[in-house]
PDB file of N, CA and C in Angstrom:
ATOM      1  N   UNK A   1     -36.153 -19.867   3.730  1.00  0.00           N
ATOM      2  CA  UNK A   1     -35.192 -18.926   3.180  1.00  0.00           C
ATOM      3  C   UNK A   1     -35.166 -17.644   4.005  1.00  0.00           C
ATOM      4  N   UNK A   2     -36.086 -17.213   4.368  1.00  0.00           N
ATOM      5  CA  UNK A   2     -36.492 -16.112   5.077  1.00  0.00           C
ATOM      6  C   UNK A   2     -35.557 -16.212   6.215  1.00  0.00           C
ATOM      7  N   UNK A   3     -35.978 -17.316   7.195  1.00  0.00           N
ATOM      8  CA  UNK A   3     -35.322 -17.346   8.592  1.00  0.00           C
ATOM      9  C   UNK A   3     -33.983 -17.348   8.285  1.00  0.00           C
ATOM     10  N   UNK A   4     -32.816 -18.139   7.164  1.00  0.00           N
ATOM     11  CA  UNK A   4     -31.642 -17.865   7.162  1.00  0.00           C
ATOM     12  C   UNK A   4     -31.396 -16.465   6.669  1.00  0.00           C
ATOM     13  N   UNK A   5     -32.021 -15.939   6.216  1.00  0.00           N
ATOM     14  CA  UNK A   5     -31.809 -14.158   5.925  1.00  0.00           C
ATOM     15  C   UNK A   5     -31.375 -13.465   7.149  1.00  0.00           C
ATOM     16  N   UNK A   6     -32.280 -13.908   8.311  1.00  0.00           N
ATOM     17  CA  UNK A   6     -32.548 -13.040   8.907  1.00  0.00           C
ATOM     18  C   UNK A   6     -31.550 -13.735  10.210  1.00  0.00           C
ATOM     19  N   UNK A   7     -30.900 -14.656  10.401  1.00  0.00           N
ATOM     20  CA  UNK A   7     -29.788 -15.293  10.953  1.00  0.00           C
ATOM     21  C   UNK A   7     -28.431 -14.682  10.695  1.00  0.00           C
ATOM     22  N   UNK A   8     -28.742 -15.106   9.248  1.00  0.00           N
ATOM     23  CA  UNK A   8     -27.582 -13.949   8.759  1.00  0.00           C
ATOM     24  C   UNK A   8     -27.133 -12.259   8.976  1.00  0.00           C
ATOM     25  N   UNK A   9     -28.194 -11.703   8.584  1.00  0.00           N
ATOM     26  CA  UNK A   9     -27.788 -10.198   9.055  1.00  0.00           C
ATOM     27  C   UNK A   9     -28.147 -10.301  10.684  1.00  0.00           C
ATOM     28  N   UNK A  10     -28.541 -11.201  11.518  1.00  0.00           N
ATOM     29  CA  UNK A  10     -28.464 -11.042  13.277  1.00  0.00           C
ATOM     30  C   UNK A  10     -26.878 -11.169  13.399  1.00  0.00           C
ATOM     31  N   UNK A  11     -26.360 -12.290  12.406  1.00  0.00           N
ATOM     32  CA  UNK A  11     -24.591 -12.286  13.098  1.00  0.00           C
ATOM     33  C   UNK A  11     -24.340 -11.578  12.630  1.00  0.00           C
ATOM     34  N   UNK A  12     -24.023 -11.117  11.623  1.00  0.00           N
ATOM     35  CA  UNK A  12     -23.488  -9.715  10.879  1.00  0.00           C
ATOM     36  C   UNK A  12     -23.664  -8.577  11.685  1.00  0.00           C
ATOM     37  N   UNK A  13     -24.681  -8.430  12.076  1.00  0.00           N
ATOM     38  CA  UNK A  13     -24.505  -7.090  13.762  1.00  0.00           C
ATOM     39  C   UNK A  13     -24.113  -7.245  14.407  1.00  0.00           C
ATOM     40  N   UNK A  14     -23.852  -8.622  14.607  1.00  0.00           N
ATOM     41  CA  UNK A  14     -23.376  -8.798  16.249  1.00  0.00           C
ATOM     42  C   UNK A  14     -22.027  -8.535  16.132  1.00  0.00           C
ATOM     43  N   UNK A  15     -21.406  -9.120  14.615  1.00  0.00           N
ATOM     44  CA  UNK A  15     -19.652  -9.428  14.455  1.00  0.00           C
ATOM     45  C   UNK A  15     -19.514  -7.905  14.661  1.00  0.00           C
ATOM     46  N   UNK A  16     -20.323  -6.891  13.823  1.00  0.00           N
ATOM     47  CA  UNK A  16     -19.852  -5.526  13.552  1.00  0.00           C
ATOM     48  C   UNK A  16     -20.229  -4.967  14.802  1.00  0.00           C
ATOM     49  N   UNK A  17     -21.066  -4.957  15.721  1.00  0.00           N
ATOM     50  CA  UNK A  17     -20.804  -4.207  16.772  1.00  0.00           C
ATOM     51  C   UNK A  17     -20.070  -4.428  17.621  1.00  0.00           C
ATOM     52  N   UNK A  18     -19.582  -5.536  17.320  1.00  0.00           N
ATOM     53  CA  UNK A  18     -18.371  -6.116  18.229  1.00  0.00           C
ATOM     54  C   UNK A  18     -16.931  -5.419  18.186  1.00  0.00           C
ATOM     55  N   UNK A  19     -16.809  -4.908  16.702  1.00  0.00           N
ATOM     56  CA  UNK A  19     -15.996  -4.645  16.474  1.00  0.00           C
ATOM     57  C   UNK A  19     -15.167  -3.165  17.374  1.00  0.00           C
ATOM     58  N   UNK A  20     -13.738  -2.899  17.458  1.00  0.00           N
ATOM     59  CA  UNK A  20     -13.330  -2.099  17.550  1.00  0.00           C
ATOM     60  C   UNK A  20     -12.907  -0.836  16.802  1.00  0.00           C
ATOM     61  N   UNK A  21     -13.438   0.326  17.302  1.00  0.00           N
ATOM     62  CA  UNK A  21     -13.512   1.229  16.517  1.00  0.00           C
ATOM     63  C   UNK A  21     -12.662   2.326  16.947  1.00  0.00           C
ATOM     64  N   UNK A  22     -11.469   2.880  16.576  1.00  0.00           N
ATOM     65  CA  UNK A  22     -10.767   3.733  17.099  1.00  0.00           C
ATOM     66  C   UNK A  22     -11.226   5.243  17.512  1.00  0.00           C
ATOM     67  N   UNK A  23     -11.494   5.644  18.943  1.00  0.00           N
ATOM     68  CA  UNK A  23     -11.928   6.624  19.104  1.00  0.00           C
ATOM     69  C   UNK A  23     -11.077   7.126  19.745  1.00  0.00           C
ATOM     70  N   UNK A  24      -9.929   8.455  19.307  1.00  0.00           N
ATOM     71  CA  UNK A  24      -8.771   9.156  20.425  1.00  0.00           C
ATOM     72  C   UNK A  24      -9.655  10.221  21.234  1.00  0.00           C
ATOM     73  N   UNK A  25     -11.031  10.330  21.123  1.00  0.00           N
ATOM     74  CA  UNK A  25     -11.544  11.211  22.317  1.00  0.00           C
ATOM     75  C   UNK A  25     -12.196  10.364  23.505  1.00  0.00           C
ATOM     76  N   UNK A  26     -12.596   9.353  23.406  1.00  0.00           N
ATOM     77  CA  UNK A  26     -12.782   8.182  24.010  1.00  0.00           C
ATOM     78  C   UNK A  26     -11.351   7.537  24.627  1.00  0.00           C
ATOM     79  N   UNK A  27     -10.362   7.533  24.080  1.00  0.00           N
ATOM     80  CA  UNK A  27      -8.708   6.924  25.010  1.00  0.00           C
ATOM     81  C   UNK A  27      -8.552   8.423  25.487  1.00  0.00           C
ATOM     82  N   UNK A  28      -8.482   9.646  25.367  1.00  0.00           N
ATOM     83  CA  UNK A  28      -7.878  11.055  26.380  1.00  0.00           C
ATOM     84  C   UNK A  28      -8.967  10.772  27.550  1.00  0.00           C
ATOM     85  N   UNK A  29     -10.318  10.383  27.324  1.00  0.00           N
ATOM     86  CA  UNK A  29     -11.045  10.955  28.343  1.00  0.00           C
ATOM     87  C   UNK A  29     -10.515   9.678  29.383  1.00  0.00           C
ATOM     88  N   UNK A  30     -10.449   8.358  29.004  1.00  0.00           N
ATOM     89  CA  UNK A  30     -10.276   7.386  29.569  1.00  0.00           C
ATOM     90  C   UNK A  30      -8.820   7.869  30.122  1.00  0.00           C
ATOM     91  N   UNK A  31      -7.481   7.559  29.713  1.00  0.00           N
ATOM     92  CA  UNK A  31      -6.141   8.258  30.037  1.00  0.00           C
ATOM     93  C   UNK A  31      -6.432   9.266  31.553  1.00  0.00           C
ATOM     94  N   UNK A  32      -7.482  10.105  31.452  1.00  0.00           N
ATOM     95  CA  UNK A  32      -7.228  11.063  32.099  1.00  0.00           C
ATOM     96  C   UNK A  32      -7.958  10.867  33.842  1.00  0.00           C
ATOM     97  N   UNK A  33      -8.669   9.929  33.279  1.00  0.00           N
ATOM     98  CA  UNK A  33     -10.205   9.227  34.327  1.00  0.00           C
ATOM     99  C   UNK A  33      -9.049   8.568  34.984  1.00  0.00           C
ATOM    100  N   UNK A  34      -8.161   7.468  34.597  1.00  0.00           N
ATOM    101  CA  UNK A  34      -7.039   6.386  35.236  1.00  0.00           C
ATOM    102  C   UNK A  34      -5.912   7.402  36.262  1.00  0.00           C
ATOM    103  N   UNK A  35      -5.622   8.205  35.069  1.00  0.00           N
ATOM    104  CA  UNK A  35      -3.954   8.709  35.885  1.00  0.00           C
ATOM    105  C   UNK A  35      -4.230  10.140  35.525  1.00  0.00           C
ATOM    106  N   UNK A  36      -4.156  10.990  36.705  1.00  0.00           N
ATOM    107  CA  UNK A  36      -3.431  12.546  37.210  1.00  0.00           C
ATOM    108  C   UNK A  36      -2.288  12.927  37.476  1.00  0.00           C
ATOM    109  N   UNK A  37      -2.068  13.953  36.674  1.00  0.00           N
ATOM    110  CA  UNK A  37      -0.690  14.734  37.148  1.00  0.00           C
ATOM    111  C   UNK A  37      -0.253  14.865  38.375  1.00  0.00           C
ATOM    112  N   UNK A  38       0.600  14.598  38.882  1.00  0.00           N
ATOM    113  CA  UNK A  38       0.632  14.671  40.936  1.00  0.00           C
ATOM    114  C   UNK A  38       0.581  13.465  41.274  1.00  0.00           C
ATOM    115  N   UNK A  39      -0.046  12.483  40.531  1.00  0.00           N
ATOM    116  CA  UNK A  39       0.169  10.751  41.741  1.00  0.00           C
ATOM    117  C   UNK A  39       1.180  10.656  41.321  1.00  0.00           C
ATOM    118  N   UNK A  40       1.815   9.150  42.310  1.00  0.00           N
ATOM    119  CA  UNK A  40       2.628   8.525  42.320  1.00  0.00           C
ATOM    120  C   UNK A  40       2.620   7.645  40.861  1.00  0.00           C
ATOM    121  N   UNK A  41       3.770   7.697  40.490  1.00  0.00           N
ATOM    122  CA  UNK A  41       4.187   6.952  39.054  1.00  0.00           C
ATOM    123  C   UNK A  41       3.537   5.547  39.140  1.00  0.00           C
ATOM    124  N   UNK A  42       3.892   4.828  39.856  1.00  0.00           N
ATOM    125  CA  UNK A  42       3.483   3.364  40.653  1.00  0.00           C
ATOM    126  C   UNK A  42       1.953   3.274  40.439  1.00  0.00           C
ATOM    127  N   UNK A  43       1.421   4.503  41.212  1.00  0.00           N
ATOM    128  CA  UNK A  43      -0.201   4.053  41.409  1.00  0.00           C
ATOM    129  C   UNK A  43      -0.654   4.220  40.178  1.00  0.00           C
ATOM    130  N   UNK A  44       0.049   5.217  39.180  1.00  0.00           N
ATOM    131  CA  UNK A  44      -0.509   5.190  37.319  1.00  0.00           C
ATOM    132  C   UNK A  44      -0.392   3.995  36.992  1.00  0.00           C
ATOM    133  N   UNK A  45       0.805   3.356  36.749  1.00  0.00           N
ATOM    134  CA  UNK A  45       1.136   2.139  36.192  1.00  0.00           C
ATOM    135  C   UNK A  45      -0.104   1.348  36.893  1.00  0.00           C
ATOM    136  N   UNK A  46       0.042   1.052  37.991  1.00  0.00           N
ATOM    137  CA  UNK A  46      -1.107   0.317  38.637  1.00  0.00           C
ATOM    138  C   UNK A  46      -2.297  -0.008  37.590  1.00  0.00           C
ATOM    139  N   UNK A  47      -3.375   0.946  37.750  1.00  0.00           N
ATOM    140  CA  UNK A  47      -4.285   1.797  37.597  1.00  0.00           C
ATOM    141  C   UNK A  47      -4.307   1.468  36.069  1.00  0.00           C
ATOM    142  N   UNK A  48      -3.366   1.805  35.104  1.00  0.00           N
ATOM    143  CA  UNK A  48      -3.118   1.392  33.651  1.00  0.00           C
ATOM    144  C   UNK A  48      -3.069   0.052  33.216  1.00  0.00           C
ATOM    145  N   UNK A  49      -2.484  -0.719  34.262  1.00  0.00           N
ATOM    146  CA  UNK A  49      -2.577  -2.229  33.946  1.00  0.00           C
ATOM    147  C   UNK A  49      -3.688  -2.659  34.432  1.00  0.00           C
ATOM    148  N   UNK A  50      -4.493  -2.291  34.937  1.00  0.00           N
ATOM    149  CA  UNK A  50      -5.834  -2.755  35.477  1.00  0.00           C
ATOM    150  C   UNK A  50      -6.780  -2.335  34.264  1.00  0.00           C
ATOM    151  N   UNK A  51      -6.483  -1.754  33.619  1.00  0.00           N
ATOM    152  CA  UNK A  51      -7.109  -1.609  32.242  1.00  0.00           C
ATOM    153  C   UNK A  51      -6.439  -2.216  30.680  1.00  0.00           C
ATOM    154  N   UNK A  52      -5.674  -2.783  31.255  1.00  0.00           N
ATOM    155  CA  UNK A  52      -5.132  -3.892  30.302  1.00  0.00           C
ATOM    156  C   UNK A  52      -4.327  -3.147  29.046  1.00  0.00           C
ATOM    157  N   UNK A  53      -3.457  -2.168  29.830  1.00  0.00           N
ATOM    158  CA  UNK A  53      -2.216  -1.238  29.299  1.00  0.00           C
ATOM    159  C   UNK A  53      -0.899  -2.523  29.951  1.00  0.00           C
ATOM    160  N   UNK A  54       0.401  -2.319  28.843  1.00  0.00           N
ATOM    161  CA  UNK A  54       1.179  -2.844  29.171  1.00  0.00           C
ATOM    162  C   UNK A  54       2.318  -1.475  29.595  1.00  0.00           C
ATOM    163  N   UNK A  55       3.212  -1.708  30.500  1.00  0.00           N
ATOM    164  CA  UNK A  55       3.698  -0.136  30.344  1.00  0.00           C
ATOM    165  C   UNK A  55       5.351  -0.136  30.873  1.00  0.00           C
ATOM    166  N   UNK A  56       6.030   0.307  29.999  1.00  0.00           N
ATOM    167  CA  UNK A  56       7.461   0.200  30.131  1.00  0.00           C
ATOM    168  C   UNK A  56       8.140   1.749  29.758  1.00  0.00           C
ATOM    169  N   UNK A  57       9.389   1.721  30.415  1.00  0.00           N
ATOM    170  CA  UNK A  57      10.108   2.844  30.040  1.00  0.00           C
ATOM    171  C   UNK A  57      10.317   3.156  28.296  1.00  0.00           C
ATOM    172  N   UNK A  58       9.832   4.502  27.209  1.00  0.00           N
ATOM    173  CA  UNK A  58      10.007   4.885  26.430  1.00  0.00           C
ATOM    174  C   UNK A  58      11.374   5.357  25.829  1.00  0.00           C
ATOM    175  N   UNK A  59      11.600   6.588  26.757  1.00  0.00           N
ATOM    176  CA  UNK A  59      12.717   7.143  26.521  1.00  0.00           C
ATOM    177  C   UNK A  59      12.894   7.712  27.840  1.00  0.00           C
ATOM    178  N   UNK A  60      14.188   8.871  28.190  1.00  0.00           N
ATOM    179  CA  UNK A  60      14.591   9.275  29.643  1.00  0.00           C
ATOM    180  C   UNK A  60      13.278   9.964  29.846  1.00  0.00           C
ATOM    181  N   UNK A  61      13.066   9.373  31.533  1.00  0.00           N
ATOM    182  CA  UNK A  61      12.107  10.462  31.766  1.00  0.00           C
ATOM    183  C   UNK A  61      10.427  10.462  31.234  1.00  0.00           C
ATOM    184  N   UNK A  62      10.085   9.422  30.635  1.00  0.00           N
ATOM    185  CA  UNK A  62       8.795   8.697  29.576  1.00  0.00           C
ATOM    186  C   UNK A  62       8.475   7.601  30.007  1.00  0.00           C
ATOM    187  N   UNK A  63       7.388   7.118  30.661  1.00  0.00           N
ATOM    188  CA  UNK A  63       7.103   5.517  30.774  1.00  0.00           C
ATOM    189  C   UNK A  63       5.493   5.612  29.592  1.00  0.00           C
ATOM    190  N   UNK A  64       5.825   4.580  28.325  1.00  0.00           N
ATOM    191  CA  UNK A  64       4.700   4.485  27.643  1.00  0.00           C
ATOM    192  C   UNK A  64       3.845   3.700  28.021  1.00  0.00           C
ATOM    193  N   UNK A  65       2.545   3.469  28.186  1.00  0.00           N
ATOM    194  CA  UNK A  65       2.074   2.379  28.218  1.00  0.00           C
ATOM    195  C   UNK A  65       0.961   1.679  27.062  1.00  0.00           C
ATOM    196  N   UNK A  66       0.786   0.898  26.626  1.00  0.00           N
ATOM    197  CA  UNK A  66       0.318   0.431  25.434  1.00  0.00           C
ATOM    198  C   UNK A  66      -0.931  -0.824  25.804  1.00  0.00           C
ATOM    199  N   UNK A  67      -1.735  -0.882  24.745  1.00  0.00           N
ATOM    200  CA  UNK A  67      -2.831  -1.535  24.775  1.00  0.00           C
ATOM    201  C   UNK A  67      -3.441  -1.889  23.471  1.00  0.00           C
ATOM    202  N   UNK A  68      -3.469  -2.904  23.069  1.00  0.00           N
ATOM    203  CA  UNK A  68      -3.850  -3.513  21.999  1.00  0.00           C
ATOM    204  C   UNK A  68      -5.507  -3.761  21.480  1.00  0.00           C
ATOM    205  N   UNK A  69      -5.726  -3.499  20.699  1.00  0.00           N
ATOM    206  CA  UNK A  69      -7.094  -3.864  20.047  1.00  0.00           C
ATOM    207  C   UNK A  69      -7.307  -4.455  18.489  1.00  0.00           C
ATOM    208  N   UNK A  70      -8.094  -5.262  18.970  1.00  0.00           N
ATOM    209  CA  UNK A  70      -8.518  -6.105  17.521  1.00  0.00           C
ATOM    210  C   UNK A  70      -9.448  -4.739  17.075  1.00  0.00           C
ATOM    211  N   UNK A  71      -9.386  -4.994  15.492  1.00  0.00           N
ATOM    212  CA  UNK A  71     -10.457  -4.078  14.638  1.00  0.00           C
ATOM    213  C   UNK A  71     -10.333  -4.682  13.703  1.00  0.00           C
ATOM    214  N   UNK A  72     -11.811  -5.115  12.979  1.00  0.00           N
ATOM    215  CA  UNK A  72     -12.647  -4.986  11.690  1.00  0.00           C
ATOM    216  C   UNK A  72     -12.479  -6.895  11.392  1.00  0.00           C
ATOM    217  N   UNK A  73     -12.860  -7.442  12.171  1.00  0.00           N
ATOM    218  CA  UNK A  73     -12.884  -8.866  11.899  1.00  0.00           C
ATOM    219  C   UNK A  73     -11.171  -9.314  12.313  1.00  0.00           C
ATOM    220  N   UNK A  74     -10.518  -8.860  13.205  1.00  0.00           N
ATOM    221  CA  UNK A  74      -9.096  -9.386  13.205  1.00  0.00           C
ATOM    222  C   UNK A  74      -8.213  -8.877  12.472  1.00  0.00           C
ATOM    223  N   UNK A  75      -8.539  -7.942  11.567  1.00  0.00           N
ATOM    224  CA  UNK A  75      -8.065  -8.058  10.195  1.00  0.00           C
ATOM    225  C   UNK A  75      -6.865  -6.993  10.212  1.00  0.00           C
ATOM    226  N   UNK A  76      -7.101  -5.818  11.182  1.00  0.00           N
ATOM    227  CA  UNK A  76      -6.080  -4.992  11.423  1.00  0.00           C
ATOM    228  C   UNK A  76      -5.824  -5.190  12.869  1.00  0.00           C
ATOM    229  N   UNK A  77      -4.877  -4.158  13.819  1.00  0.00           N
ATOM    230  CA  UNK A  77      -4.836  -4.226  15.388  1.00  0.00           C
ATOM    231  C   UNK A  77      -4.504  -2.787  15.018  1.00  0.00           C
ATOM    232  N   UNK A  78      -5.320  -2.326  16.497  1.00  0.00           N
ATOM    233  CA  UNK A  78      -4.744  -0.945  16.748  1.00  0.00           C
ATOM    234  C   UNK A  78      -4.083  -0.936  18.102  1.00  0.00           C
ATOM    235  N   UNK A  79      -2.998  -0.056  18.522  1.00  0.00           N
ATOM    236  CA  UNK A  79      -2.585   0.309  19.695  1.00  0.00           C
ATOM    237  C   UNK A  79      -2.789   1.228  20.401  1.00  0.00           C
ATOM    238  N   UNK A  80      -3.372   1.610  21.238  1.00  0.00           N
ATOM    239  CA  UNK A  80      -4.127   2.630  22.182  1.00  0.00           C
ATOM    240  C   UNK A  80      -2.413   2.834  22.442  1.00  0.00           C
ATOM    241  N   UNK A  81      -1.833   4.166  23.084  1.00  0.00           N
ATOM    242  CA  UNK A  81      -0.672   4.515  24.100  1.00  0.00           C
ATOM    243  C   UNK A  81      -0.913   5.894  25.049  1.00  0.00           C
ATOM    244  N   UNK A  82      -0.526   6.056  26.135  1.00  0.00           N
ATOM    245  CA  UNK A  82      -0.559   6.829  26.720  1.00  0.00           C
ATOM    246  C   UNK A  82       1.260   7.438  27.446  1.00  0.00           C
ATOM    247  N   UNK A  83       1.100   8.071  27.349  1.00  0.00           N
ATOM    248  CA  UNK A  83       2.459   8.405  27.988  1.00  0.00           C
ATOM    249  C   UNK A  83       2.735   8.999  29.489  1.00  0.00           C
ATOM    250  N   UNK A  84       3.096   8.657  30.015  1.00  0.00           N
ATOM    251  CA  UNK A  84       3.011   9.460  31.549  1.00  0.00           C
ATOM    252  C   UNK A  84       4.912  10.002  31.593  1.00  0.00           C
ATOM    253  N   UNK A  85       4.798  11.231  31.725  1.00  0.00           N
ATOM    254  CA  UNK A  85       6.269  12.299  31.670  1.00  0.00           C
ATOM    255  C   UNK A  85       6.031  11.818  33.206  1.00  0.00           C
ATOM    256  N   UNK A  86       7.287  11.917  33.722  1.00  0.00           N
ATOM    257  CA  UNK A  86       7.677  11.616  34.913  1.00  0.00           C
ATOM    258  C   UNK A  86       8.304  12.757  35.737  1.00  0.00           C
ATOM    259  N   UNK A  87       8.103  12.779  37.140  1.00  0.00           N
ATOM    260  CA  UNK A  87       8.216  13.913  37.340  1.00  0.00           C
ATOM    261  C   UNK A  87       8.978  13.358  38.826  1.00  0.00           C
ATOM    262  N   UNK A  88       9.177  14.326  39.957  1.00  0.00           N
ATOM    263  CA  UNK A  88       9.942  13.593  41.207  1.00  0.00           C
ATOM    264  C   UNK A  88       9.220  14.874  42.473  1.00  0.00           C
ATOM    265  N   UNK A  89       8.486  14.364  43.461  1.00  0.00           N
ATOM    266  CA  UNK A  89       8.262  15.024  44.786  1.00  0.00           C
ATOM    267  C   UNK A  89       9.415  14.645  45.891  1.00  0.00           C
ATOM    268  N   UNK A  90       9.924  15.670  45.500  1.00  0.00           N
ATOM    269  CA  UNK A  90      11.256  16.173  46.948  1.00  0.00           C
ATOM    270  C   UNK A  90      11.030  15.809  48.260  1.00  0.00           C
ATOM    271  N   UNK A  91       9.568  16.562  48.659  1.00  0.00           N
ATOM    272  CA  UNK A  91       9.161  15.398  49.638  1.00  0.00           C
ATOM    273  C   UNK A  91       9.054  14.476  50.428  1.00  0.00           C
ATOM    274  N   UNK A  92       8.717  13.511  49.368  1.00  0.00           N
ATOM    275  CA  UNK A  92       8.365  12.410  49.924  1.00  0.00           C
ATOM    276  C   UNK A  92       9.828  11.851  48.985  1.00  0.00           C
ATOM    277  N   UNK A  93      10.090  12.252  48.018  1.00  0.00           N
ATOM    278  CA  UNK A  93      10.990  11.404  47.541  1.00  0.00           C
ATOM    279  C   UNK A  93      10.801  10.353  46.177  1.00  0.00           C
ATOM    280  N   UNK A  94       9.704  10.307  45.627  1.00  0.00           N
ATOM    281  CA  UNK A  94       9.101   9.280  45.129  1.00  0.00           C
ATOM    282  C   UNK A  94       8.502  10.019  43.448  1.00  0.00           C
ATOM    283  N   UNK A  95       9.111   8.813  42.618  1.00  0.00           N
ATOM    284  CA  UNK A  95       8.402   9.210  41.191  1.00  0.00           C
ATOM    285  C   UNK A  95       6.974   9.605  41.040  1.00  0.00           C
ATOM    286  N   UNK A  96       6.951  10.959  40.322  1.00  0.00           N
ATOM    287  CA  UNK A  96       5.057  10.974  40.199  1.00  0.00           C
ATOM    288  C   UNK A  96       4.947  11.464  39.074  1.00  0.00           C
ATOM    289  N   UNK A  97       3.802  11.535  38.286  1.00  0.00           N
ATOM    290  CA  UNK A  97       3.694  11.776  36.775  1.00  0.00           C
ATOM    291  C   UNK A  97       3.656  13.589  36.967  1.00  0.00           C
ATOM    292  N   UNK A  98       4.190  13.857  35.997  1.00  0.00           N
ATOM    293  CA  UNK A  98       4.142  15.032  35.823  1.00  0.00           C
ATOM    294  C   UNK A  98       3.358  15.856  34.838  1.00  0.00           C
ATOM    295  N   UNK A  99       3.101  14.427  33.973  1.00  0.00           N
ATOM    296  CA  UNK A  99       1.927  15.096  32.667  1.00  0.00           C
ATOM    297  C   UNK A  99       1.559  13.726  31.826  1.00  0.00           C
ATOM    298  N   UNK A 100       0.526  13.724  31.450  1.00  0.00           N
ATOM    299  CA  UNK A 100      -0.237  12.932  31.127  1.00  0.00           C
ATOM    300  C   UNK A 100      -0.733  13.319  29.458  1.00  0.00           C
ATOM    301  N   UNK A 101      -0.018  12.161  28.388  1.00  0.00           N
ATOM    302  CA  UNK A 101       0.290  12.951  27.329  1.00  0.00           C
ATOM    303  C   UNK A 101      -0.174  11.308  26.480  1.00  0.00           C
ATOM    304  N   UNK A 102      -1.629  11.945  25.131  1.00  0.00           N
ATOM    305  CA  UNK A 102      -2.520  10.772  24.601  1.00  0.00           C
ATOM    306  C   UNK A 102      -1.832  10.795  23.170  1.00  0.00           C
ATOM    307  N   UNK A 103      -0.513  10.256  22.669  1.00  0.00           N
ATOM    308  CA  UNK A 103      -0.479   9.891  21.329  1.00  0.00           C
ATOM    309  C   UNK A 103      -1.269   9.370  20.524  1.00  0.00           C
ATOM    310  N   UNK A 104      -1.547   9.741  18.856  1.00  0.00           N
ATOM    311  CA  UNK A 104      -2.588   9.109  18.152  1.00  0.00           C
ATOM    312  C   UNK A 104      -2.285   7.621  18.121  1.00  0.00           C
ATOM    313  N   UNK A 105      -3.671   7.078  18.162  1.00  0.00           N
ATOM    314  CA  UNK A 105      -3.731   5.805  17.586  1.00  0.00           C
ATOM    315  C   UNK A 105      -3.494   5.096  16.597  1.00  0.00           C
ATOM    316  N   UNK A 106      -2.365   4.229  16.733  1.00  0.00           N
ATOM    317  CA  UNK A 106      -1.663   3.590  15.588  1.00  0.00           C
ATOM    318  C   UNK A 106      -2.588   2.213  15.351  1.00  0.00           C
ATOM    319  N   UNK A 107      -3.072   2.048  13.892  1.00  0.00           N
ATOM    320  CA  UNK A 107      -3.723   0.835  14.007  1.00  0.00           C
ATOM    321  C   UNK A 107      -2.793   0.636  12.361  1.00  0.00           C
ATOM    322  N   UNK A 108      -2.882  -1.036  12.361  1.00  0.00           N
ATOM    323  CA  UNK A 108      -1.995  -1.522  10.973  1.00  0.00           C
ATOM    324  C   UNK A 108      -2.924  -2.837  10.543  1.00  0.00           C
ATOM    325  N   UNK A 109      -3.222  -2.987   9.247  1.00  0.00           N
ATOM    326  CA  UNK A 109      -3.628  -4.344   9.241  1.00  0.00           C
ATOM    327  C   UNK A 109      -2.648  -5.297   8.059  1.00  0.00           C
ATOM    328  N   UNK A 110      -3.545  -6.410   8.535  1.00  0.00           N
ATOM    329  CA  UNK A 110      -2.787  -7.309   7.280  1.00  0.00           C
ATOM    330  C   UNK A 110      -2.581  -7.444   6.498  1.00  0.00           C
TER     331      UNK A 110
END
């Protein structure tokens, strides 16, 4: 009896530390580590999908990019988003972010 006790609460930690836990100071610091104000729009997007952001035009001038997470046994999903404002170097000619902007985390469950 003992050993299934103790089987039991081993998966029970494992499921719960597994779990996803919404942290928006943990996605700004991350957001900010990926993409800077001044690169090229391209190398953000890049850089964002290499972290398993999906990222499409929002509104004029807005490319969102989005990222999905399981939380609490499947049971809800949250969406990480980041926004990159778009900006233009005369320059060279070429889209570059102009600001780097962490909407709250939307999570919904079933």
């Amino acid at each position: 009896m003992r050993r299934s006790q103790t089987a039991l609460i081993s998966a029970g930690v494992v499921l719960i530390t597994g779990c996803y836990t919404p942290n928006p100071g943990r996605l700004a610091s991350e957001a900010h580590h990926l993409v800077k104000a001044g690169m090229p729009l391209a190398t953000a997007e890049e850089r964002l999908h290499t972290a398993h952001f999906s990222c499409r035009p929002s509104e004029v001038g807005v490319v969102t990019c989005y990222r999905s997470r399981a939380h609490l046994l499947m049971l809800s999903s949250c969406f990480e988003r980041i926004a990159l404002v778009e900006g233009v170097n005369l320059d060279e000619r070429i889209q570059i972010v102009a600001a780097v902007e962490v909407p709250p985390i939307l999570c919904d469950s079933i």
